[in-house]
Protein backbone atom coordinates (compact mmCIF):
# COMPACT_ATOMS: atom_id res chain seq x y z
CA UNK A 1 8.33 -10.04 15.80
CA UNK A 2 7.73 -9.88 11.84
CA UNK A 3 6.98 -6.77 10.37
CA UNK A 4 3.80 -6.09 8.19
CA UNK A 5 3.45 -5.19 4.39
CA UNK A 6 0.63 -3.73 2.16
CA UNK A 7 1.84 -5.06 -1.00
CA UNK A 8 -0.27 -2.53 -3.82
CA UNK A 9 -0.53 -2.71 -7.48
CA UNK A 10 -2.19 -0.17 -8.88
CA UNK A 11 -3.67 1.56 -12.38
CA UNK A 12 -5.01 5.09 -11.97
CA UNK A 13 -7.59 5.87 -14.47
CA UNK A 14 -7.95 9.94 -13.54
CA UNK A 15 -4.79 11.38 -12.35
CA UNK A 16 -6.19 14.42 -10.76
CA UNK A 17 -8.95 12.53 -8.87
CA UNK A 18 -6.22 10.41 -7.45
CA UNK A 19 -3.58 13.04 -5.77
CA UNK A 20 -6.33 13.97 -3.01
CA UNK A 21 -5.51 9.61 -2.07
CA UNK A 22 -2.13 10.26 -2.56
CA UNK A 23 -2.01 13.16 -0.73
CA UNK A 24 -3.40 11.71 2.37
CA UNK A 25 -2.05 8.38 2.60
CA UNK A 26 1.33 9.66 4.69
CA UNK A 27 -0.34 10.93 7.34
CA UNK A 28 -2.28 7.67 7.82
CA UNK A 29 0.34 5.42 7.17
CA UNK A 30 2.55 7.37 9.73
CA UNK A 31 0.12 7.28 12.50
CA UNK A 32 0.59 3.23 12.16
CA UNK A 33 4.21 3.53 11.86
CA UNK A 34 3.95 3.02 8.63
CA UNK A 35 6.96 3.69 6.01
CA UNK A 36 7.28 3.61 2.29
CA UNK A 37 9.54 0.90 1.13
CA UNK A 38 8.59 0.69 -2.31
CA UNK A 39 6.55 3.81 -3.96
CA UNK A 40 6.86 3.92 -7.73
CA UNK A 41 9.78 3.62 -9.53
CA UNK A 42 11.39 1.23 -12.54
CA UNK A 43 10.00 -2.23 -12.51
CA UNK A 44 9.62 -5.07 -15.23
CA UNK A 45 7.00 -7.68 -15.15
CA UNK A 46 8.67 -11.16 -15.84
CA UNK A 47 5.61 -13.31 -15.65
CA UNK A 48 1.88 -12.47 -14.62
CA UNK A 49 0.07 -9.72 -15.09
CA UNK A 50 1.36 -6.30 -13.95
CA UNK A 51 -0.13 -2.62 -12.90
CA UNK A 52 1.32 0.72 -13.61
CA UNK A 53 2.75 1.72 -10.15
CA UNK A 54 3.98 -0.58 -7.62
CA UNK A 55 4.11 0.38 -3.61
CA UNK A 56 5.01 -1.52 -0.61
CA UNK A 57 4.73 -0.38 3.40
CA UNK A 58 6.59 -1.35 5.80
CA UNK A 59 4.42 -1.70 9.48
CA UNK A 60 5.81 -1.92 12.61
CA UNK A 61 4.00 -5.69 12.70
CA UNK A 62 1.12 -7.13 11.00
CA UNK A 63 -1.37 -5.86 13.31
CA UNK A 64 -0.54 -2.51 12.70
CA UNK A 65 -0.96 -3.14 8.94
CA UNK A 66 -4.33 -4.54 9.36
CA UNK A 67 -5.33 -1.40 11.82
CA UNK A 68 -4.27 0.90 9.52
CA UNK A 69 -6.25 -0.36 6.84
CA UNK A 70 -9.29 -1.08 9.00
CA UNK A 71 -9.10 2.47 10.39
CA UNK A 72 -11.39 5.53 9.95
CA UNK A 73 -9.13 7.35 8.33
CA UNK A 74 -8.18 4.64 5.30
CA UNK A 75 -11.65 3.49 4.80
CA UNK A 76 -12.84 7.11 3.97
CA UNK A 77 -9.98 7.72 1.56
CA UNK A 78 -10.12 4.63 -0.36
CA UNK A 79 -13.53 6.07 -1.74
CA UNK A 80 -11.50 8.59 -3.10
CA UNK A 81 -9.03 5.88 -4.76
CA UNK A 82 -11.98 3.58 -6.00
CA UNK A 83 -13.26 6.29 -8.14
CA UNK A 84 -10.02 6.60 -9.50
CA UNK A 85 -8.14 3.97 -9.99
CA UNK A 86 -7.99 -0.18 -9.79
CA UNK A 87 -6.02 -1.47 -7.06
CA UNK A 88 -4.99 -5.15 -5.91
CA UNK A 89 -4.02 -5.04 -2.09
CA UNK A 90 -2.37 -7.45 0.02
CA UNK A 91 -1.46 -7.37 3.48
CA UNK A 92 1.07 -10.12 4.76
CA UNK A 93 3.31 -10.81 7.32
CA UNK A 94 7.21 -10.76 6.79
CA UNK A 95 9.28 -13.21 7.28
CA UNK A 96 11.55 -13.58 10.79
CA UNK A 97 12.80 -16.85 9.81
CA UNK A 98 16.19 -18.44 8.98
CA UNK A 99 18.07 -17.08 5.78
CA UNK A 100 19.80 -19.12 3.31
C-alpha cells in the first residue's frame, strides 16, 4: 500500500505567533503515524515560485494523511497557523509503482 504525504510550503509572517503551531504539530502528526521527512533545511528554487520553509510527512497511507488533517486536533491548530503565516498544502499519495 502507498504511503501518504502533506507536501507544505510555507511563509511565516509572526514568528512568535507561529511556535504555539509548531509546537503542537508532533503530537498530532504522531497520533496518525505521522513522521517528518522533510522539515526545514537548505533548498533552492529552480523554477516556480518558492516559500521560506519547506516540510514533508510521511503517513502510514493516504488515509491516514487525510484523517490527520481532517481531525479535531489539526483543524483547531491551523487557526493558530492562519494568523501567522501563508501556507500551500498538498496531500498525495506516493508512489508503489515500478522504478526505472
Amino acid at each position: 500500500m502507498a504511503k501518504g504525504y502533506w507536501i507544505a510550503r510555507v511563509d511565516v509572517s509572526n514568528e512568535d505567533g507561529y511556535k504555539p503551531y509548531a509546537a503542537a504539530n508532533p503530537a498530532i502528526f504522531k497520533k496518525f503515524g505521522g513522521r517528518f521527512v522533510v522539515r526545514g533545511g537548505k533548498f533552492e528554487a529552480p523554477e516556480g515560485t518558492a516559500r521560506s520553509r519547506n516540510v514533508v510527512i510521511e503517513f502510514p497511507d493516504y488515509a491516514a494523511a487525510l484523517a490527520c488533517y481532517r481531525s479535531p486536533e489539526y483543524q483547531a491548530n491551523i487557526k493558530i497557523r492562519q494568523a501567522n503565516a501563508v501556507a500551500d498544502i498538498i496531500i498525495i499519495e506516493g508512489y508503489d509503482g515500478e522504478q526505472p
